[in-house]
Protein backbone atom coordinates (compact mmCIF):
# COMPACT_ATOMS: atom_id res chain seq x y z
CA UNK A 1 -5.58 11.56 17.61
CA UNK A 2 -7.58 12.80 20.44
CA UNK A 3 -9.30 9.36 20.62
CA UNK A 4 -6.76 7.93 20.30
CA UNK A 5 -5.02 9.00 23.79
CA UNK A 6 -8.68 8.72 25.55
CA UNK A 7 -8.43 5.46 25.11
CA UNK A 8 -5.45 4.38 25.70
CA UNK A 9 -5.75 6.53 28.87
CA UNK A 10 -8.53 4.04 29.51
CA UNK A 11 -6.45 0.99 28.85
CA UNK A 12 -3.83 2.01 30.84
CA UNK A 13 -6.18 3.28 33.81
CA UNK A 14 -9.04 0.43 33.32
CA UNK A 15 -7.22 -2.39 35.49
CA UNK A 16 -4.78 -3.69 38.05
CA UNK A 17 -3.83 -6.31 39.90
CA UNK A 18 -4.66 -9.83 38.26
CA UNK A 19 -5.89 -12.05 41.27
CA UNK A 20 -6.52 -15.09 39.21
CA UNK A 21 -5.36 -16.75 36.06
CA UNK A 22 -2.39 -17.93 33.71
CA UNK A 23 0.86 -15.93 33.08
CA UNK A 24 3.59 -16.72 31.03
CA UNK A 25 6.89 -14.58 31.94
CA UNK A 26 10.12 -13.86 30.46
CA UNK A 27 13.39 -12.45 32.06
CA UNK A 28 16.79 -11.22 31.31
CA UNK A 29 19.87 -10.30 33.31
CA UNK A 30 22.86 -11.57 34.51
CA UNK A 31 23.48 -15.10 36.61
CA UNK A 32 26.26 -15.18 39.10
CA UNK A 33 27.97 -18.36 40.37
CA UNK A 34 29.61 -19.03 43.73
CA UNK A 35 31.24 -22.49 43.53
CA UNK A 36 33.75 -23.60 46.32
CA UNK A 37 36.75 -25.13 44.06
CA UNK A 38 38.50 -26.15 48.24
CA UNK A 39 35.55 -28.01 48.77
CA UNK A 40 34.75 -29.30 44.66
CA UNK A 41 38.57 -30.82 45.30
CA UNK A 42 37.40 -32.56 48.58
CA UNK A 43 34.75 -34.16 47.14
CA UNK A 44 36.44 -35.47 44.11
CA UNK A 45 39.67 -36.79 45.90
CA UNK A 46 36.94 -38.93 47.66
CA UNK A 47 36.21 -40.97 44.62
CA UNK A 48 37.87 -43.95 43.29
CA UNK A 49 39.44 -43.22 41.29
CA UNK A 50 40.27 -39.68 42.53
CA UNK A 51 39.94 -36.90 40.59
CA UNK A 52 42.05 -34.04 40.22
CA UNK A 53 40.70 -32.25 37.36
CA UNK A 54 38.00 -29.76 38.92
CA UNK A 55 39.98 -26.60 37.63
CA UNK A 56 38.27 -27.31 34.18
CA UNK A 57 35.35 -26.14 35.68
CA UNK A 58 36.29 -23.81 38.59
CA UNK A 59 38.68 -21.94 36.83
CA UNK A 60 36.27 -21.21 33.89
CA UNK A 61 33.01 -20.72 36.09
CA UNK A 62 32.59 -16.93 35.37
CA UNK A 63 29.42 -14.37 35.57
CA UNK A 64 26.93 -14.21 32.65
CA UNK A 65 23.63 -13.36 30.85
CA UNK A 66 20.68 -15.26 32.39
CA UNK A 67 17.11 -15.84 31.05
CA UNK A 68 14.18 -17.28 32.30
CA UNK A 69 10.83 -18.74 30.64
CA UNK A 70 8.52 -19.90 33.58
CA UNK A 71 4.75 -20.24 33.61
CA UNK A 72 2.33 -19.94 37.20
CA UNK A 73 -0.72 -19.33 38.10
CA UNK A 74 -2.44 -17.28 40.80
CA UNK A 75 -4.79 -18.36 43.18
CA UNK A 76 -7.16 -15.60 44.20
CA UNK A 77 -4.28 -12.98 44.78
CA UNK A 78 -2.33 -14.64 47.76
CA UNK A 79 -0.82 -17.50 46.33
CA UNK A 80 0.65 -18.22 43.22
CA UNK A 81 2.81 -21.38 41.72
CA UNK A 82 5.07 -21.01 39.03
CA UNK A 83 7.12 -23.34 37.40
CA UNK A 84 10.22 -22.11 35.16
CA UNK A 85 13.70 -22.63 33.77
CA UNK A 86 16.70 -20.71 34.00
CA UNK A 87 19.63 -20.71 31.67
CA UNK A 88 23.24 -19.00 32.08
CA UNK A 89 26.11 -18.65 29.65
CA UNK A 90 29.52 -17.84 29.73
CA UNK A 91 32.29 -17.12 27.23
CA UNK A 92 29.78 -18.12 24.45
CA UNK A 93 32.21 -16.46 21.89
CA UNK A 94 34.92 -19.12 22.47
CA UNK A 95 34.14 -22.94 21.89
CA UNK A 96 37.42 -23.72 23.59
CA UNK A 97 36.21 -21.95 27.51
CA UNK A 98 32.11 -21.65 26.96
CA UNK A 99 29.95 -23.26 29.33
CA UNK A 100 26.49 -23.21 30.76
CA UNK A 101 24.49 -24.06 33.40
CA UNK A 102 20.21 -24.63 33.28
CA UNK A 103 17.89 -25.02 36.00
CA UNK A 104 14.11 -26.52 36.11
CA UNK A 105 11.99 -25.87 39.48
CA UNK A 106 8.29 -25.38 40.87
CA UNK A 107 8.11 -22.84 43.38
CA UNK A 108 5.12 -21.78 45.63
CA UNK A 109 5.01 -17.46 46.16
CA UNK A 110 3.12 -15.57 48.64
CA UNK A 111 1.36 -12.19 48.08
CA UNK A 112 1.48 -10.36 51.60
CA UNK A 113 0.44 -6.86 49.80
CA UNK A 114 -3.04 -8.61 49.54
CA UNK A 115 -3.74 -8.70 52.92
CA UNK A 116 -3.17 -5.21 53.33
CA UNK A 117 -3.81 -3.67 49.45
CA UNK A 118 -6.18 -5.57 47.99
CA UNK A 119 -6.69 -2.51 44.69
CA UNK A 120 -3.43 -2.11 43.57
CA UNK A 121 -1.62 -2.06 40.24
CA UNK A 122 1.59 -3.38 41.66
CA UNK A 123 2.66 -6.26 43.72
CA UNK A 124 6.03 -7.97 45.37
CA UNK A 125 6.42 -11.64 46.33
CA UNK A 126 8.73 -13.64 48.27
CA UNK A 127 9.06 -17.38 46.88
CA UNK A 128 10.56 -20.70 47.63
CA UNK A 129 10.57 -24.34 45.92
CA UNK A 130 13.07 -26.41 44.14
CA UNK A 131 14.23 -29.06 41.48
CA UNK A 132 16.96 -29.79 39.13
CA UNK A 133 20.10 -27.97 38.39
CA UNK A 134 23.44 -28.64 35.90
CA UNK A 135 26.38 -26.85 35.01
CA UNK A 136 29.43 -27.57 32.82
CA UNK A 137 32.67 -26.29 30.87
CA UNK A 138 35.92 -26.39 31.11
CA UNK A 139 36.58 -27.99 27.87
CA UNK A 140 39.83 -30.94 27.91
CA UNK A 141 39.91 -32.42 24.16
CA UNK A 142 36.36 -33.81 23.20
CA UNK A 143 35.53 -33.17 27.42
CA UNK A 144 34.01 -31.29 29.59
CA UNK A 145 33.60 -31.62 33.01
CA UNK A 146 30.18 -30.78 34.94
CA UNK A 147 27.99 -31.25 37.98
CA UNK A 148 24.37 -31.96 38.11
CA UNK A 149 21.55 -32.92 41.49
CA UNK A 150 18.98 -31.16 43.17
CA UNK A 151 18.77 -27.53 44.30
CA UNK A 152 16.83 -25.26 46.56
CA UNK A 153 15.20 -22.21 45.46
CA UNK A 154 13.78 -18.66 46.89
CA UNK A 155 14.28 -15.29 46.40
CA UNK A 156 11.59 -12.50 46.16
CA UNK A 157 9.99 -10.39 43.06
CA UNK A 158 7.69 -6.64 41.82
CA UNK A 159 6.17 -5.64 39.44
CA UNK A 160 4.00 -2.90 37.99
CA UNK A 161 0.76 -3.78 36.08
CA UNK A 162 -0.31 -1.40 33.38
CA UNK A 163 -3.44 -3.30 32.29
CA UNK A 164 -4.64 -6.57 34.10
CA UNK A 165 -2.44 -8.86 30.81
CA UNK A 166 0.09 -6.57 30.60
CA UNK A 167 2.92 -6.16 33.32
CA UNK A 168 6.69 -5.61 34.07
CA UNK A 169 8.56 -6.17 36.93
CA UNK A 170 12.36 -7.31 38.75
CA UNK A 171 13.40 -10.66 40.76
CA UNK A 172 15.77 -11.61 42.73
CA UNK A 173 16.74 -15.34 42.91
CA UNK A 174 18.74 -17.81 44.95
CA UNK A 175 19.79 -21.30 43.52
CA UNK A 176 21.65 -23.26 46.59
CA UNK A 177 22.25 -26.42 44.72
CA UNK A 178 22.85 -30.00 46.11
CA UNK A 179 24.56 -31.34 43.45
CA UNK A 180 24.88 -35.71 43.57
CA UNK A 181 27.00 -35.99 39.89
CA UNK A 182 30.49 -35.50 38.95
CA UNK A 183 30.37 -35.33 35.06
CA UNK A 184 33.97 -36.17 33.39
CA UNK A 185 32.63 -36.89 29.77
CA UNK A 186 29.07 -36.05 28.66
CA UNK A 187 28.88 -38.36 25.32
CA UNK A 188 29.94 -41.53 27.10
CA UNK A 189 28.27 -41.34 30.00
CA UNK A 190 31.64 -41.24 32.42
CA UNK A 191 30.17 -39.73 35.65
CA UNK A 192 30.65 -40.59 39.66
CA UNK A 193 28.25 -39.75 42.19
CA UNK A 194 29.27 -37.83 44.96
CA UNK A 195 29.26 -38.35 48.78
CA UNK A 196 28.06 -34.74 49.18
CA UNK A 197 27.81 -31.41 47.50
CA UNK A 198 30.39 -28.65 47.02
CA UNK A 199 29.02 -25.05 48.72
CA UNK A 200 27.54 -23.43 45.93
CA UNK A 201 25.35 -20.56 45.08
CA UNK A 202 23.54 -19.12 42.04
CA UNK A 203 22.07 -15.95 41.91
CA UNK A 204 20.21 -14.34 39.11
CA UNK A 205 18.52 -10.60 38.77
CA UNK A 206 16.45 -10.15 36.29
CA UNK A 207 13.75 -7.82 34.37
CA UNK A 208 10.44 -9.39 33.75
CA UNK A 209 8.01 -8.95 31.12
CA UNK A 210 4.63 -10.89 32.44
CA UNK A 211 1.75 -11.26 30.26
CA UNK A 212 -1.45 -12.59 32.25
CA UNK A 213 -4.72 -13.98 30.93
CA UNK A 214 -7.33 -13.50 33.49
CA UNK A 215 -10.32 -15.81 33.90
CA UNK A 216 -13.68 -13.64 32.27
């Protein structure tokens, strides 16, 4: 048993900070949507023909669980680029009010504690990048109505290494989306493209589990 302890005492002890190399992370948490239904309604009385049916998805639009699969890889301990996705659920107990939203992007993060702390067996990052974004609900028959486009992305993270694979951490991130589609019905294809996008925000905190696989 003795042993036993000594060496895990030596796993535990043996590394830090992973400057180079592969991760593969996975979060959980909650998401949080901020969608302007004034300015939603602006944009759709723009179309022809108008629509007037945006409280399908306003009205249901509610707070969730989040999770995140997202791959990166660091570059000598001061850069690292990570590409992931982000899902978000709400009401999933109800096929009549669920809805979702997902989100695919490639973001670039810097390390500043590696200027300063280059032996360490923590760090924190501060991130920014961007790509796709969709989100839909508000069921009407067979419908639902949804909005799709681009969207910005930053935010910052931590997180404690207890071996050089092995590490857990906490992130913070902002989804401003710029969203180009006005979905009315997803199996035939009946969408209008919009002028320009409602305000919207998403945010998402979650807790990380990291596993890293270092070069040697």
């Amino acid at each position: 048993m003795r042993t036993f302890f000594v060496l895990l005492g030596l796993l535990l002890t043996q590394g830090s900070y992973a400057k180079e190399g592969f991760s593969v992370s996975l979060g959980l948490g909650g998401g949080f949507w901020s969608l302007s239904q004034d300015d939603l309604a602006s944009e759709l009385a723009k179309l022809s023909p108008p629509q007037t049916d945006y409280r399908l998805l306003t009205d249901e639009l509610s707070d969730g669980m989040a999770l995140r699969l997202s791959m990166a890889y660091n570059i000598k301990g001061y850069a690292s680029v990570e590409l992931g996705v982000t899902g978000h659920g709400w009401n999933l107990d109800d096929s009549v009010t669920l809805g979702g939203s997902g989100s695919l992007a490639l973001v670039a993060h810097f390390h500043p504690l590696e200027f300063f702390l280059p032996e360490r067996d923590f760090d924190a990052t501060v991130f920014l990048g961007g790509g796709y974004v969709i989100v839909g609900g508000g069921h009407d028959t067979d419908h639902s109505r949804g909005l799709d486009g681009g969207v910005l992305e930053c935010g910052f993270t931590g997180e404690y290494y207890f071996t050089k694979w092995f590490s857990l951490g906490a992130q913070v991130r902002f989804a401003v989306p710029f969203f180009s589609r006005w979905f009315v019905d997803w199996k035939h294809d009946v969408d209008y493209s919009l002028d320009s996008s409602p305000s919207a925000l998403f945010t998402s905190v979650l807790v990380t589990t990291t596993f890293h696989f270092v070069p040697g």
